[in-house]
N, C-alpha and C. Protein backbone atom coordinates (compact mmCIF):
# COMPACT_ATOMS: atom_id res chain seq x y z
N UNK A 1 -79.59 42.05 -24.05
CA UNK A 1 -78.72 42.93 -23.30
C UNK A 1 -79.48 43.57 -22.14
N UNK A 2 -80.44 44.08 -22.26
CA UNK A 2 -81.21 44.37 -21.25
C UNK A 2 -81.71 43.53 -20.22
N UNK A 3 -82.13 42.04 -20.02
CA UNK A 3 -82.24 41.46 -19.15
C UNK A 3 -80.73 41.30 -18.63
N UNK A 4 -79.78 41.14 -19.26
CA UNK A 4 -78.37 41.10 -18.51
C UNK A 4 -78.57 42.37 -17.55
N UNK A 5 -78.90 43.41 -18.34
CA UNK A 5 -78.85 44.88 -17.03
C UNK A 5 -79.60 44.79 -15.83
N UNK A 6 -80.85 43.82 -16.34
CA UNK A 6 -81.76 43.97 -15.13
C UNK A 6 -81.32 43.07 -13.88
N UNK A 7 -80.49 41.84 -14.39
CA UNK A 7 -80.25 41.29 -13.76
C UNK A 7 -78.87 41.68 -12.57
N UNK A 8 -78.14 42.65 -13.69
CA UNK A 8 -77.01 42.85 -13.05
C UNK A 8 -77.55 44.09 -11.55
N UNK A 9 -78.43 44.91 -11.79
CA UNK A 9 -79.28 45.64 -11.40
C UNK A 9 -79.98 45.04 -9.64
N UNK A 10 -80.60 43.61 -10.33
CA UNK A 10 -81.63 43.01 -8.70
C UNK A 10 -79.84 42.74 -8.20
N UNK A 11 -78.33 41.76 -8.84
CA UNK A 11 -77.56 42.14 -8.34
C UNK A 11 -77.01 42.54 -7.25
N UNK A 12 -76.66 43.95 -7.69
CA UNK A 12 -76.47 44.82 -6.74
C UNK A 12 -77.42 45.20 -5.93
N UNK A 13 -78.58 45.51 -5.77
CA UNK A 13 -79.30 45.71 -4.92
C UNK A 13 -79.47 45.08 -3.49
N UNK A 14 -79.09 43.23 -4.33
CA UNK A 14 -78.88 42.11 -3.33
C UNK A 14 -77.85 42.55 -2.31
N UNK A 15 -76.82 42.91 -2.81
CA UNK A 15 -75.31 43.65 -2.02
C UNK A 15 -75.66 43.99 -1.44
N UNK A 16 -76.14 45.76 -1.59
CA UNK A 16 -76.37 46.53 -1.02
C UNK A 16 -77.25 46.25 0.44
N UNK A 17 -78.37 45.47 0.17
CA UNK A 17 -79.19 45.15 1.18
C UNK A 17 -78.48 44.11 2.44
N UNK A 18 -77.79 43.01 1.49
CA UNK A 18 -77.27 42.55 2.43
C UNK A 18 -75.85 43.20 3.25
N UNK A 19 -75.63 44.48 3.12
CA UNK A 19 -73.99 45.33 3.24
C UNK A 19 -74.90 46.38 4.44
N UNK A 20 -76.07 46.77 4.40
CA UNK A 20 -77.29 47.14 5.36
C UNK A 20 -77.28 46.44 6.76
N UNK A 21 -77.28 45.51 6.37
CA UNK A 21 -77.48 44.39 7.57
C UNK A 21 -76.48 44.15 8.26
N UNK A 22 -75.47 43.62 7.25
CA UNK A 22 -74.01 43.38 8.23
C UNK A 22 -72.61 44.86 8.57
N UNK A 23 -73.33 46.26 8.25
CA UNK A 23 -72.24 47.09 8.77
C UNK A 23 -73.45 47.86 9.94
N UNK A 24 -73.36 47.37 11.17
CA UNK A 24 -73.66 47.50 12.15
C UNK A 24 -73.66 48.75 13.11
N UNK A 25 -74.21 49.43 13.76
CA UNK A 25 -73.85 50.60 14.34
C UNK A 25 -72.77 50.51 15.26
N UNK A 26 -71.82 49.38 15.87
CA UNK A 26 -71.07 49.18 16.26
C UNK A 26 -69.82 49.40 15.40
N UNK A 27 -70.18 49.66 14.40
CA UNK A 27 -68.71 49.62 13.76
C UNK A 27 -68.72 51.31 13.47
N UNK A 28 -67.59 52.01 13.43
CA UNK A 28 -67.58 53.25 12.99
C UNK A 28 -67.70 53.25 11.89
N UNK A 29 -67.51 54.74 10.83
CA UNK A 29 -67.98 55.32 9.62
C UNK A 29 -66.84 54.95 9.56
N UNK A 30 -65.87 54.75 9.65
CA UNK A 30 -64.33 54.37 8.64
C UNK A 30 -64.47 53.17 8.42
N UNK A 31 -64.62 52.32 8.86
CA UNK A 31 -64.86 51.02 8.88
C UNK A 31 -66.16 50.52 7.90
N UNK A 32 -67.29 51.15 7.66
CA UNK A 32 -68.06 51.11 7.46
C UNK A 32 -67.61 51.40 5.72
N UNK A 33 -67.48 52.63 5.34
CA UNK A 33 -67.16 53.23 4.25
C UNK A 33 -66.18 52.26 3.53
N UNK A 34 -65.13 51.29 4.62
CA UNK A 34 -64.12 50.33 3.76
C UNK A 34 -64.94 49.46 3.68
N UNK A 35 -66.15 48.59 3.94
CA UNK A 35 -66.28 48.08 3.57
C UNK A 35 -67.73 48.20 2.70
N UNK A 36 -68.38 49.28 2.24
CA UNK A 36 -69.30 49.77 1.02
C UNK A 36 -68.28 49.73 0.38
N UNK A 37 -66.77 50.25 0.18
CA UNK A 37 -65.98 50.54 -0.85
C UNK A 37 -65.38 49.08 -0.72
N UNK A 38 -65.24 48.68 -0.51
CA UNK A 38 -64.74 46.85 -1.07
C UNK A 38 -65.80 45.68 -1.58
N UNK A 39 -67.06 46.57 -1.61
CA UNK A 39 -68.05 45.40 -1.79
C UNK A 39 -68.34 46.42 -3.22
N UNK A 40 -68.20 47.58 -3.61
CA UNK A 40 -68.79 48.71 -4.45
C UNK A 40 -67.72 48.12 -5.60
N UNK A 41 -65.96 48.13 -4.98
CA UNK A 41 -65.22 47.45 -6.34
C UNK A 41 -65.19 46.06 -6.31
N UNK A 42 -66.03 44.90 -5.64
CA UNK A 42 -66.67 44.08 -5.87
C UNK A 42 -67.13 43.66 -7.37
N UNK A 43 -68.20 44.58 -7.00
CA UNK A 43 -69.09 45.04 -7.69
C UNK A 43 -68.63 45.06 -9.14
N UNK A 44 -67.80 45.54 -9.05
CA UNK A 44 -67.16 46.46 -10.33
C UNK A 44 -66.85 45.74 -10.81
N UNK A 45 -66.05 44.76 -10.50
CA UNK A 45 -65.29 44.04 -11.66
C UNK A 45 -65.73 42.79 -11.53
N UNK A 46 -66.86 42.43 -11.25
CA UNK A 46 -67.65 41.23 -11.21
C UNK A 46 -68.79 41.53 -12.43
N UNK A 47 -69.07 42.43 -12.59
CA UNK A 47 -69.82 43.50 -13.82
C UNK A 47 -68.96 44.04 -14.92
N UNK A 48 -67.49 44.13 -14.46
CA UNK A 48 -66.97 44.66 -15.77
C UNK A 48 -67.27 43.77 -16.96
N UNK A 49 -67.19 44.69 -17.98
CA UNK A 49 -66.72 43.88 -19.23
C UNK A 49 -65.41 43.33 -19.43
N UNK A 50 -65.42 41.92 -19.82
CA UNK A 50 -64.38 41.31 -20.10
C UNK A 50 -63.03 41.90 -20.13
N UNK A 51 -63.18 42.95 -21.74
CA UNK A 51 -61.96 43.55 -21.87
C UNK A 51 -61.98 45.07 -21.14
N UNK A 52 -61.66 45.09 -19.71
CA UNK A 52 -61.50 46.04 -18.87
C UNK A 52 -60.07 46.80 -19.08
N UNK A 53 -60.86 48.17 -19.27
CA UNK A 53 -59.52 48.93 -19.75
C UNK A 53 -59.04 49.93 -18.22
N UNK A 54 -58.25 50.71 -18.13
CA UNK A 54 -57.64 51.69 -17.67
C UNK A 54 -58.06 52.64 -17.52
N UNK A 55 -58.73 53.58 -16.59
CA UNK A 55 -58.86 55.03 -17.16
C UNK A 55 -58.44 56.05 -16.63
N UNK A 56 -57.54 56.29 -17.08
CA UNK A 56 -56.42 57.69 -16.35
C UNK A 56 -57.28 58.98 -16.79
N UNK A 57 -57.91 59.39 -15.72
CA UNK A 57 -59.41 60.05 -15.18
C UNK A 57 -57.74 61.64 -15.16
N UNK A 58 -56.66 61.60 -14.62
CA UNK A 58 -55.58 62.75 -14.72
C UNK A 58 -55.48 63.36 -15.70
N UNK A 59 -55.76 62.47 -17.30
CA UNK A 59 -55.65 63.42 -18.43
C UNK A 59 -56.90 62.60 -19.89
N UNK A 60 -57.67 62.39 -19.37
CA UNK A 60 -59.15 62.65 -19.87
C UNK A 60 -59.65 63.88 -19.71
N UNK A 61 -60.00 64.35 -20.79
CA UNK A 61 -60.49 65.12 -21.44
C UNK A 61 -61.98 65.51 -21.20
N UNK A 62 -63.10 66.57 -21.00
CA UNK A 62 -64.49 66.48 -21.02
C UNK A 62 -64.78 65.92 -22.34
N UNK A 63 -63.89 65.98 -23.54
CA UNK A 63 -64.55 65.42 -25.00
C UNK A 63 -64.42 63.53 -24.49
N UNK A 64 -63.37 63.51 -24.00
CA UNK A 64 -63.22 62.03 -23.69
C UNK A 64 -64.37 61.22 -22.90
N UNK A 65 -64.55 61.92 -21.81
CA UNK A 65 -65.72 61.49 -20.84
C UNK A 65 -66.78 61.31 -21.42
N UNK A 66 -67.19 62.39 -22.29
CA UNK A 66 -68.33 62.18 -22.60
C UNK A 66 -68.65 61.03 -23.67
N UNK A 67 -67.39 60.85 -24.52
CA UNK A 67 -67.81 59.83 -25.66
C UNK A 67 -67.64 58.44 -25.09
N UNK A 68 -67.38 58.06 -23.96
CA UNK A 68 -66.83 56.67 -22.85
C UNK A 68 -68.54 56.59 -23.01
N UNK A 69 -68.99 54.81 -23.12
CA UNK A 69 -70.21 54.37 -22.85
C UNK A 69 -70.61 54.73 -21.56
N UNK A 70 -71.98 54.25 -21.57
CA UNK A 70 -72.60 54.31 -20.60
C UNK A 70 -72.55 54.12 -19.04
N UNK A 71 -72.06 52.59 -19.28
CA UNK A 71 -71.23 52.27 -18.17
C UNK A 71 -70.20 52.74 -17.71
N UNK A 72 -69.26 53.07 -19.06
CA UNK A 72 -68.07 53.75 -18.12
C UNK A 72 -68.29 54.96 -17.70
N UNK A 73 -69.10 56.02 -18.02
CA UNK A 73 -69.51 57.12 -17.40
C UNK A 73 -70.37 57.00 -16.20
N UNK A 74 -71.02 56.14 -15.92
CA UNK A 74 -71.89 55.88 -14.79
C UNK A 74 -70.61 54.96 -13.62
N UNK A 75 -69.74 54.50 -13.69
CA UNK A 75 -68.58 53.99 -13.17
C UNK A 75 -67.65 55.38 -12.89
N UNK A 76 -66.95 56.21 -13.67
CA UNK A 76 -66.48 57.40 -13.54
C UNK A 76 -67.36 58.25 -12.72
N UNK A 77 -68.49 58.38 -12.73
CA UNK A 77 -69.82 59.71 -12.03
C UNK A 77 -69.39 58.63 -10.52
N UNK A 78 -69.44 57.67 -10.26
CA UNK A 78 -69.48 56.80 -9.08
C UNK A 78 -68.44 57.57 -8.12
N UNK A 79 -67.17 56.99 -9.22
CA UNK A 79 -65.82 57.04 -8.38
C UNK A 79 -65.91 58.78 -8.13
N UNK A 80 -65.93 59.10 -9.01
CA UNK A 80 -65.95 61.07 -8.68
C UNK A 80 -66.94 61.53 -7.39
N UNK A 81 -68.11 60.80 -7.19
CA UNK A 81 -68.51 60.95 -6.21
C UNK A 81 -68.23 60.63 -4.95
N UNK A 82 -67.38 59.75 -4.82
CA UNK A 82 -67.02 59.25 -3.77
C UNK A 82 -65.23 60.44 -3.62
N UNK A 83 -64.75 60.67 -4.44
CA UNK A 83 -63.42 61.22 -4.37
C UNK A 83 -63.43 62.73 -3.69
N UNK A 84 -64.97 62.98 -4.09
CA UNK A 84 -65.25 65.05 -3.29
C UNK A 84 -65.99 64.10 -2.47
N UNK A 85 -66.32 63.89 -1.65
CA UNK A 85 -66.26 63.41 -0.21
C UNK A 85 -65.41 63.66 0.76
N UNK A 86 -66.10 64.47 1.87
CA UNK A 86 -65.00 64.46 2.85
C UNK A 86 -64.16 63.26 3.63
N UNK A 87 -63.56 63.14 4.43
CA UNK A 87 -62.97 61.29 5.01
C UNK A 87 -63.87 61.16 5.86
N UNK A 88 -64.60 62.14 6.78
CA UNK A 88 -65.44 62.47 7.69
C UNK A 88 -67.24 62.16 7.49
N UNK A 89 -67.29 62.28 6.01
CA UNK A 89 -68.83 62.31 5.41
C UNK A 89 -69.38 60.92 5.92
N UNK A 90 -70.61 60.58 6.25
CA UNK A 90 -71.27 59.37 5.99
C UNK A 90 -71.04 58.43 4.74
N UNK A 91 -71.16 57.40 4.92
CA UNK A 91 -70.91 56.43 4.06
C UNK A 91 -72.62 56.37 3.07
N UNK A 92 -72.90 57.53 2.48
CA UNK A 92 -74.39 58.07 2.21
C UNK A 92 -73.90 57.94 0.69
N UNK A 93 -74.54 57.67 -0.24
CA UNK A 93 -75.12 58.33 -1.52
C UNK A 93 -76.17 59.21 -1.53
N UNK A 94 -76.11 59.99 -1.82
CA UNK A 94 -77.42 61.23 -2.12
C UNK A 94 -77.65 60.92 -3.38
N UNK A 95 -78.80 60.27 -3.59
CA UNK A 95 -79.09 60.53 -5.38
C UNK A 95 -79.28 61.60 -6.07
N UNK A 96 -80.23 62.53 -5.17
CA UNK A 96 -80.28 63.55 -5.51
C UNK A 96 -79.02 64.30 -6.13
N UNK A 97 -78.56 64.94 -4.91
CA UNK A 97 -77.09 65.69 -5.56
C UNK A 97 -76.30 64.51 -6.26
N UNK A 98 -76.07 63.58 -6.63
CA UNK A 98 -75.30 62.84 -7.38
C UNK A 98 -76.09 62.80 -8.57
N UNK A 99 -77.40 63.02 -8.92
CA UNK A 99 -78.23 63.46 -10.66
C UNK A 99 -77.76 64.99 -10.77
N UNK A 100 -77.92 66.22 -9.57
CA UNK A 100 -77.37 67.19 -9.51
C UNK A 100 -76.22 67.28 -10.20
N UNK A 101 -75.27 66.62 -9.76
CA UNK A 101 -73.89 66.83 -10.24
C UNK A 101 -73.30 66.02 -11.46
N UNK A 102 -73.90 65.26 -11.83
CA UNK A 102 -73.91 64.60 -13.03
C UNK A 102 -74.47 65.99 -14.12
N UNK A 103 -74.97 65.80 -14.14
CA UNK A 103 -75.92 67.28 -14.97
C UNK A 103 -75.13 68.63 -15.25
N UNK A 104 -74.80 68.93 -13.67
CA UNK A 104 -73.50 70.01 -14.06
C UNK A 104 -72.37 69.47 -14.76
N UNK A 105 -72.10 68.68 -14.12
CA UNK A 105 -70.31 68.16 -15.39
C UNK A 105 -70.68 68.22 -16.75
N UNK A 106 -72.10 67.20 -16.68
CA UNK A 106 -72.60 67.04 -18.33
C UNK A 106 -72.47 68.44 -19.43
N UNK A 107 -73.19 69.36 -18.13
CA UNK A 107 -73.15 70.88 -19.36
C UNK A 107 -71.99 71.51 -19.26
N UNK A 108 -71.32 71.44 -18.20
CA UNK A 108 -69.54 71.68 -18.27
C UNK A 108 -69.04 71.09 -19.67
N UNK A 109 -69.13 70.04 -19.55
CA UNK A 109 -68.10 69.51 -20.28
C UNK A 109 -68.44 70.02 -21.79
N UNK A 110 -69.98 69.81 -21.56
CA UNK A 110 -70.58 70.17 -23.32
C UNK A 110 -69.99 71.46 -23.81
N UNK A 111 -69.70 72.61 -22.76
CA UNK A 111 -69.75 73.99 -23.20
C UNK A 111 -68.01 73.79 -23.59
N UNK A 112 -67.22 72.72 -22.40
CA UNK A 112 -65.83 72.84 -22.97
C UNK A 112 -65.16 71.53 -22.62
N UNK A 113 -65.26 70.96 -24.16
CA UNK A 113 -64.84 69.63 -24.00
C UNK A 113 -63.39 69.32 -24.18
N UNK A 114 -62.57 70.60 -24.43
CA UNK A 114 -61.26 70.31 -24.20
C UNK A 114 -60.49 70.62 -22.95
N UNK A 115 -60.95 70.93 -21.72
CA UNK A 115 -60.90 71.17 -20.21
C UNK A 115 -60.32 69.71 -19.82
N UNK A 116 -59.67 69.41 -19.16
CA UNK A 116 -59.42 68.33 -18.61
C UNK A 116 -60.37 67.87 -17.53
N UNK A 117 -60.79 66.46 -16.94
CA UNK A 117 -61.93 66.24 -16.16
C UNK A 117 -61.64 66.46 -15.29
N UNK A 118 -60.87 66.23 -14.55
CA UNK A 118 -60.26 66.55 -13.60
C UNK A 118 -60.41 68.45 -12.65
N UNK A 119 -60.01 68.95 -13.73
CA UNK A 119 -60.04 70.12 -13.65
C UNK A 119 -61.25 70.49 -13.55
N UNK A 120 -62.15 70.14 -14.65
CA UNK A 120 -63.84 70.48 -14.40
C UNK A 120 -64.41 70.09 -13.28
N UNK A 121 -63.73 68.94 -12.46
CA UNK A 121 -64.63 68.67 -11.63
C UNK A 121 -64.22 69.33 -10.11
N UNK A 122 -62.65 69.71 -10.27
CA UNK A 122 -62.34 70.53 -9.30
C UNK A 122 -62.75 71.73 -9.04
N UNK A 123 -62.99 72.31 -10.17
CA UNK A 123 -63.89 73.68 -10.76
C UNK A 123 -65.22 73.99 -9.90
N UNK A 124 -66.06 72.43 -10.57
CA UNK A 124 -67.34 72.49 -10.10
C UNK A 124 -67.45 72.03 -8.53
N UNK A 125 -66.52 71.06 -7.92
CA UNK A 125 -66.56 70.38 -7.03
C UNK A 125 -66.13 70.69 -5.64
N UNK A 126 -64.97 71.54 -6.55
CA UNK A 126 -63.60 71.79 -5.27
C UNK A 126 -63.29 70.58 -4.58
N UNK A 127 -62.09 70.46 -4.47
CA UNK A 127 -61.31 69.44 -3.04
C UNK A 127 -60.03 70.22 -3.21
């Protein structure tokens, strides 16, 4: 299982590097951002697991989030990051504040896992 990760891992990286190269300073940040976000759910479901479920993120629960594997919480932390984004923001990941804010939800949720996620993350996030 772990060489599957590592592999899935060099992967994406491959993307990414090659998504570097071909979104050009000629193209604007809207343009740019559609296409990190079409190569990102690429991504996604070229990596999903087989039996790919649903996740209505509207009425999940912090108890819910937190008991979702690994992947699906690192897939959920993704999309949430990209959703408090302004339309205006760079087409940037900050790792930093994205371990930042992972961390806060984490102890959010721990202190109240019957909060809806949604709500916690509007809480912590605002939009």
């Amino acid at each position: 299982m772990l060489a599957d990760s590592n592999v899935a891992d060099q992967q994406v990286v491959r993307v990414i590097r090659w998504a570097k190269g071909h979104t050009n300073a000629h193209m604007g940040p809207k343009m740019r951002r559609i296409i990190l976000t079409v190569i990102g759910f690429t991504l996604a479901l070229g990596l999903a697991p087989a039996q790919a479920e649903k996740l209505d993120l509207s009425t999940m629960t912090c108890k819910q989030f937190m008991g979702q594997s690994k992947d699906e919480i690192a897939t959920i932390l993704t999309w949430l990051d990209a959703y408090y984004k302004g339309e205006d923001d760079p087409p940037v990941i900050d790792t930093d504040k994205f371990v930042r804010n992972a961390g806060k939800l984490g102890g959010y949720c721990a202190q109240n896992p019957t909060i809806g996620l949604i709500t916690a993350t509007d809480k912590l996030f605002g939009k």
